[in-house]
N, C-alpha and C. Protein backbone atom coordinates (compact mmCIF):
# COMPACT_ATOMS: atom_id res chain seq x y z
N UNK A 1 6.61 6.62 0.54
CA UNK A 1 6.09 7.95 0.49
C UNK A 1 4.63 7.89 0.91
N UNK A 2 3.92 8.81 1.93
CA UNK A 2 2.84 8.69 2.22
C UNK A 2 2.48 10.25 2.36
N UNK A 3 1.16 10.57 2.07
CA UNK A 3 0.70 11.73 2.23
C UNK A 3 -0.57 11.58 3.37
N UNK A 4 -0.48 12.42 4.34
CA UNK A 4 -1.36 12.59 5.58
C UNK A 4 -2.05 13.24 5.28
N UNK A 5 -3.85 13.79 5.42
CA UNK A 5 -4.30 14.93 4.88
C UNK A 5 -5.37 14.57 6.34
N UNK A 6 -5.72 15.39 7.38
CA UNK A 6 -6.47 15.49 7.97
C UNK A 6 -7.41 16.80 8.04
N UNK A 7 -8.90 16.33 7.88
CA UNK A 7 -9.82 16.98 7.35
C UNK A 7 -10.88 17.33 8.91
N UNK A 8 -11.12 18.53 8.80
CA UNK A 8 -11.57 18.51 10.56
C UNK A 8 -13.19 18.62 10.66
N UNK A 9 -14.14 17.57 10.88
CA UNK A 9 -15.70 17.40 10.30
C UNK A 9 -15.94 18.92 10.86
N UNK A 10 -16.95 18.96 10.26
CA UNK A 10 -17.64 20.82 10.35
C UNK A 10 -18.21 20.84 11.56
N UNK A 11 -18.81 19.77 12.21
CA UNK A 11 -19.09 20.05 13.87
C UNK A 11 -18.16 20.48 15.12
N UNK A 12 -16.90 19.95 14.29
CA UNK A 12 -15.31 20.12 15.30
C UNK A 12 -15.02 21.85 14.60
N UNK A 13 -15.15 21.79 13.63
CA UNK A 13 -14.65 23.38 13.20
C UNK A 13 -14.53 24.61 14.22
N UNK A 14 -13.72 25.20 14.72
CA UNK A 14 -14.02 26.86 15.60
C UNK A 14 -14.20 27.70 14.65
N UNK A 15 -14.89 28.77 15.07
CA UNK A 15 -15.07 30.17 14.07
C UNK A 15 -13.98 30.07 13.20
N UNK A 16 -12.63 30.02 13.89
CA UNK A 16 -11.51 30.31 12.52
C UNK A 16 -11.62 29.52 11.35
N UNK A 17 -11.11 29.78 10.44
CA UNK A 17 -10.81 28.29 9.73
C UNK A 17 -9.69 27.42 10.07
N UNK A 18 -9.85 26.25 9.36
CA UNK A 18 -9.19 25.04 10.04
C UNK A 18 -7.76 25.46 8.88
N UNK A 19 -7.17 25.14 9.73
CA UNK A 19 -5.47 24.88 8.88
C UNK A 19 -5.18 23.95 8.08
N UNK A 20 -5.04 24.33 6.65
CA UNK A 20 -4.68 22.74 6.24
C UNK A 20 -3.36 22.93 5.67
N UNK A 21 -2.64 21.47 5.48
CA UNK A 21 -1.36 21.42 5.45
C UNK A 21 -1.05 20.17 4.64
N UNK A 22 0.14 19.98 4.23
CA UNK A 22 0.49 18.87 3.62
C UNK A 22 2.06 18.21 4.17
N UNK A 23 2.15 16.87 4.60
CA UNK A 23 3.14 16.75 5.05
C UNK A 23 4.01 15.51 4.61
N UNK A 24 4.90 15.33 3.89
CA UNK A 24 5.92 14.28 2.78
C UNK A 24 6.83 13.68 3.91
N UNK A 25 6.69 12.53 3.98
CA UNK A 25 7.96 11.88 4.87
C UNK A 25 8.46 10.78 4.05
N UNK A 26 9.53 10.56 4.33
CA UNK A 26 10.61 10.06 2.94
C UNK A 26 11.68 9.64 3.71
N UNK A 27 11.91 8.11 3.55
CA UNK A 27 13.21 7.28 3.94
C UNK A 27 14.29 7.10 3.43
N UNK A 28 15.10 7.79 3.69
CA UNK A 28 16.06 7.84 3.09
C UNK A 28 17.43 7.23 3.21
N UNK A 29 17.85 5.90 2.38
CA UNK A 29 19.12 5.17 2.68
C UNK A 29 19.99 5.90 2.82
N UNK A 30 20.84 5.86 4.17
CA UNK A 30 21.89 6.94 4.47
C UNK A 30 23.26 6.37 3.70
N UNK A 31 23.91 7.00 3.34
CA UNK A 31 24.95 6.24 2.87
C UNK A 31 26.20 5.52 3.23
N UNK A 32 26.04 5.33 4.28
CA UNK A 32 27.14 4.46 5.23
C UNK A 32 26.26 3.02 5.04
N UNK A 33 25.25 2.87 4.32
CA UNK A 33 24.55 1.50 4.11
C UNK A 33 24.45 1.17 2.60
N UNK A 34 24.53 2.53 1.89
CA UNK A 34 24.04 2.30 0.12
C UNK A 34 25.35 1.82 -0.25
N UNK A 35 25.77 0.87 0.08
CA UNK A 35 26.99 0.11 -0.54
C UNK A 35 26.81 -1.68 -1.06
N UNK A 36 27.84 -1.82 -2.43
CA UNK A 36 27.60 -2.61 -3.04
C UNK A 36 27.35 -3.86 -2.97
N UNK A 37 27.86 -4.29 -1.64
CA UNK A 37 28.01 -5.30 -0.47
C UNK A 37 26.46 -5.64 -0.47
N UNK A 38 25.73 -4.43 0.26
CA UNK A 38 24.56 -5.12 0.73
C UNK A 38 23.54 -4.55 -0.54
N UNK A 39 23.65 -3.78 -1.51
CA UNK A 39 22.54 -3.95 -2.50
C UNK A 39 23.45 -4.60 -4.06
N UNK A 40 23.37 -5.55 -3.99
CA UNK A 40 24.73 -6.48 -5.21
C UNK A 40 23.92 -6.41 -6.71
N UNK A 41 22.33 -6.18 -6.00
CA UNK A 41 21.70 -6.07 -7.77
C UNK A 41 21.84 -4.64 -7.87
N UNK A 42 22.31 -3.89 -7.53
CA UNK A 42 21.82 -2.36 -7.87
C UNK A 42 23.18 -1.89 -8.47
N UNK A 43 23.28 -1.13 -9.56
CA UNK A 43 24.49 -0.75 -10.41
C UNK A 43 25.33 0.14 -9.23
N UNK A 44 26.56 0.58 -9.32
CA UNK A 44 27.17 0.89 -8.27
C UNK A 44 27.15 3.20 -8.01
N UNK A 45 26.66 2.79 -9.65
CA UNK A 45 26.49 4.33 -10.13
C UNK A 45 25.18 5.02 -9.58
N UNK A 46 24.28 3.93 -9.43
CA UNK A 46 22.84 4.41 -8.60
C UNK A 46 22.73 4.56 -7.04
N UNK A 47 23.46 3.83 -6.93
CA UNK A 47 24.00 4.05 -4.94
C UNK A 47 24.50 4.92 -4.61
N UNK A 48 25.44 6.14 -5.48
CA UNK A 48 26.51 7.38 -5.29
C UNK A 48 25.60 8.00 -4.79
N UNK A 49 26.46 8.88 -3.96
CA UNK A 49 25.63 9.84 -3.21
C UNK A 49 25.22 10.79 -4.20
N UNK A 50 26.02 11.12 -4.62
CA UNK A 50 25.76 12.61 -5.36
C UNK A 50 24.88 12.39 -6.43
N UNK A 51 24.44 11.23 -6.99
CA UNK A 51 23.29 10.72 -7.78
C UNK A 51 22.17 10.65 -7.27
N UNK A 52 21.83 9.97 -6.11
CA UNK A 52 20.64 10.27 -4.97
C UNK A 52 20.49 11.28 -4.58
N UNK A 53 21.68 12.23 -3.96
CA UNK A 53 21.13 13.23 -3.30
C UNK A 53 20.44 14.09 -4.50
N UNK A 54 20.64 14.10 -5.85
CA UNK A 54 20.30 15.05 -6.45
C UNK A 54 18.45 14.74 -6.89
N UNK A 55 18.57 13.20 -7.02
CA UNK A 55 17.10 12.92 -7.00
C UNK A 55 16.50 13.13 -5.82
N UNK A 56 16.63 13.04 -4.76
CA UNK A 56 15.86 12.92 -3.94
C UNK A 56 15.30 14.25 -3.51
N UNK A 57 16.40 15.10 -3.57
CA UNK A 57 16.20 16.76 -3.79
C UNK A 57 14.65 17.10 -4.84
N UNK A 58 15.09 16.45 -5.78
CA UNK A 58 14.41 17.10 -6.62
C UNK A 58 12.74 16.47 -6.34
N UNK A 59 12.73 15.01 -6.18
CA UNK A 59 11.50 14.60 -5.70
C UNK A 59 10.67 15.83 -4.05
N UNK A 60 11.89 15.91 -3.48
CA UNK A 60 11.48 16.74 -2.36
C UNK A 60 11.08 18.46 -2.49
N UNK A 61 11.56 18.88 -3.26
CA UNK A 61 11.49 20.39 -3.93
C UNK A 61 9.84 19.84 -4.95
N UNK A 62 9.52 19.12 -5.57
CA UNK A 62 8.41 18.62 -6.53
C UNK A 62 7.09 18.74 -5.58
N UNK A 63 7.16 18.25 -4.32
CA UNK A 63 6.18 17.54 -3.58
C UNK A 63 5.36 19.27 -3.17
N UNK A 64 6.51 20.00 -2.81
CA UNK A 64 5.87 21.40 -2.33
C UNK A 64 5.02 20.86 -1.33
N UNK A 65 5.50 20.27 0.03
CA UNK A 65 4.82 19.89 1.11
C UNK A 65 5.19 21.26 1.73
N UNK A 66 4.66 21.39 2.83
CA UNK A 66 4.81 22.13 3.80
C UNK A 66 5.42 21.52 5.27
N UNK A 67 5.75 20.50 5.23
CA UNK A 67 6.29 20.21 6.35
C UNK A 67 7.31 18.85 5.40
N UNK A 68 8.61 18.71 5.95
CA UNK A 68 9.05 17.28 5.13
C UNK A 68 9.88 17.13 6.42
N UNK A 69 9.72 15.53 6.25
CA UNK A 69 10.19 14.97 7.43
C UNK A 69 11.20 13.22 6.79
N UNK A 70 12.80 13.72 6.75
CA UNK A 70 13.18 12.59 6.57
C UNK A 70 13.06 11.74 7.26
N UNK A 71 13.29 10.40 7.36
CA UNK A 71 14.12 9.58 8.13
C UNK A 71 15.18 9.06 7.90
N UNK A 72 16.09 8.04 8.32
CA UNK A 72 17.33 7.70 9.10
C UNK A 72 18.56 8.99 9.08
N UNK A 73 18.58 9.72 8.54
CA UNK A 73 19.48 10.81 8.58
C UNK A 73 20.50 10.76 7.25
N UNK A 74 20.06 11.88 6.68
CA UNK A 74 21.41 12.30 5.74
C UNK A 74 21.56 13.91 5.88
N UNK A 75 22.34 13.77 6.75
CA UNK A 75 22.76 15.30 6.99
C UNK A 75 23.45 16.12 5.65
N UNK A 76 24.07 15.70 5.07
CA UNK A 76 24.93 16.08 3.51
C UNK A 76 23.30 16.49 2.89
N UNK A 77 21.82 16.02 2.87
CA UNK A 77 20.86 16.06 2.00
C UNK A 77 20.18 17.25 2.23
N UNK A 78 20.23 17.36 4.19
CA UNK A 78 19.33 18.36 5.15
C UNK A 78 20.29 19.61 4.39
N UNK A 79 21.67 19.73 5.00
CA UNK A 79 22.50 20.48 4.88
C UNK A 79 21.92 21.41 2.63
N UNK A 80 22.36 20.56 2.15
CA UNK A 80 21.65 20.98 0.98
C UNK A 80 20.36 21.41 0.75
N UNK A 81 19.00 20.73 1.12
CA UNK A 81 17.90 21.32 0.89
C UNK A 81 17.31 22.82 1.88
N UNK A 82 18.20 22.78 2.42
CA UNK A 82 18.35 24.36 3.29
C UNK A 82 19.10 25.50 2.90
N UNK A 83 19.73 24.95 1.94
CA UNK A 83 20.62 26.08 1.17
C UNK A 83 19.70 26.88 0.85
N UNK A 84 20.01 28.32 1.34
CA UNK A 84 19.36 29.49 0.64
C UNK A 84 18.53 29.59 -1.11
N UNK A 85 19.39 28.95 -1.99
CA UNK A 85 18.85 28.69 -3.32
C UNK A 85 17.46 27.81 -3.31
N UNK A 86 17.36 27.05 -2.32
CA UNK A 86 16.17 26.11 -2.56
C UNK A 86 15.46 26.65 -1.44
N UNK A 87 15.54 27.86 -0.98
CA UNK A 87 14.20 28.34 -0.04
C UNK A 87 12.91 28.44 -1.13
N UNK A 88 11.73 28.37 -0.54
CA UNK A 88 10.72 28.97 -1.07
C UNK A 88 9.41 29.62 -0.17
């Protein structure tokens, strides 16, 4: 997890004000890999999807970034955090 914050020195500033933003990018084990095979210490109940997806949701709904940017792809996660209920 890393947070970017770029700050624009007051000599670069234009009349407007500067935009600021916050942006969360987050790796996310897709689950065609979270299997028991290749993580053998990890309980088999913490690898389920439906156990991750619900944390990871919730870490991602917490952050209140303005821009979130997964990586490797979990479409089942995108597909969910776009659901109408979790607009804000």
């Amino acid at each position: 997890m890393a947070w970017l914050t770029h700050v624009v020195p007051p000599a670069e500033r234009v009349s407007r004000r500067a935009a600021h933003f916050t942006v969360y990018c987050l790796n996310v084990l897709t689950q065609k890999f979270a299997t028991s095979d290749q993580y053998q210490y990890c309980p088999s109940w913490a690898l389920a999807w439906d156990y991750r997806k619900n944390l990871i949701l919730q870490d991602i709904l917490q952050q209140s970034a303005d821009i979130v940017c997964l990586q490797v792809g979990a479409p089942p996660l995108v597909s969910c955090a776009l659901a109408p209920e979790n607009a804000h």
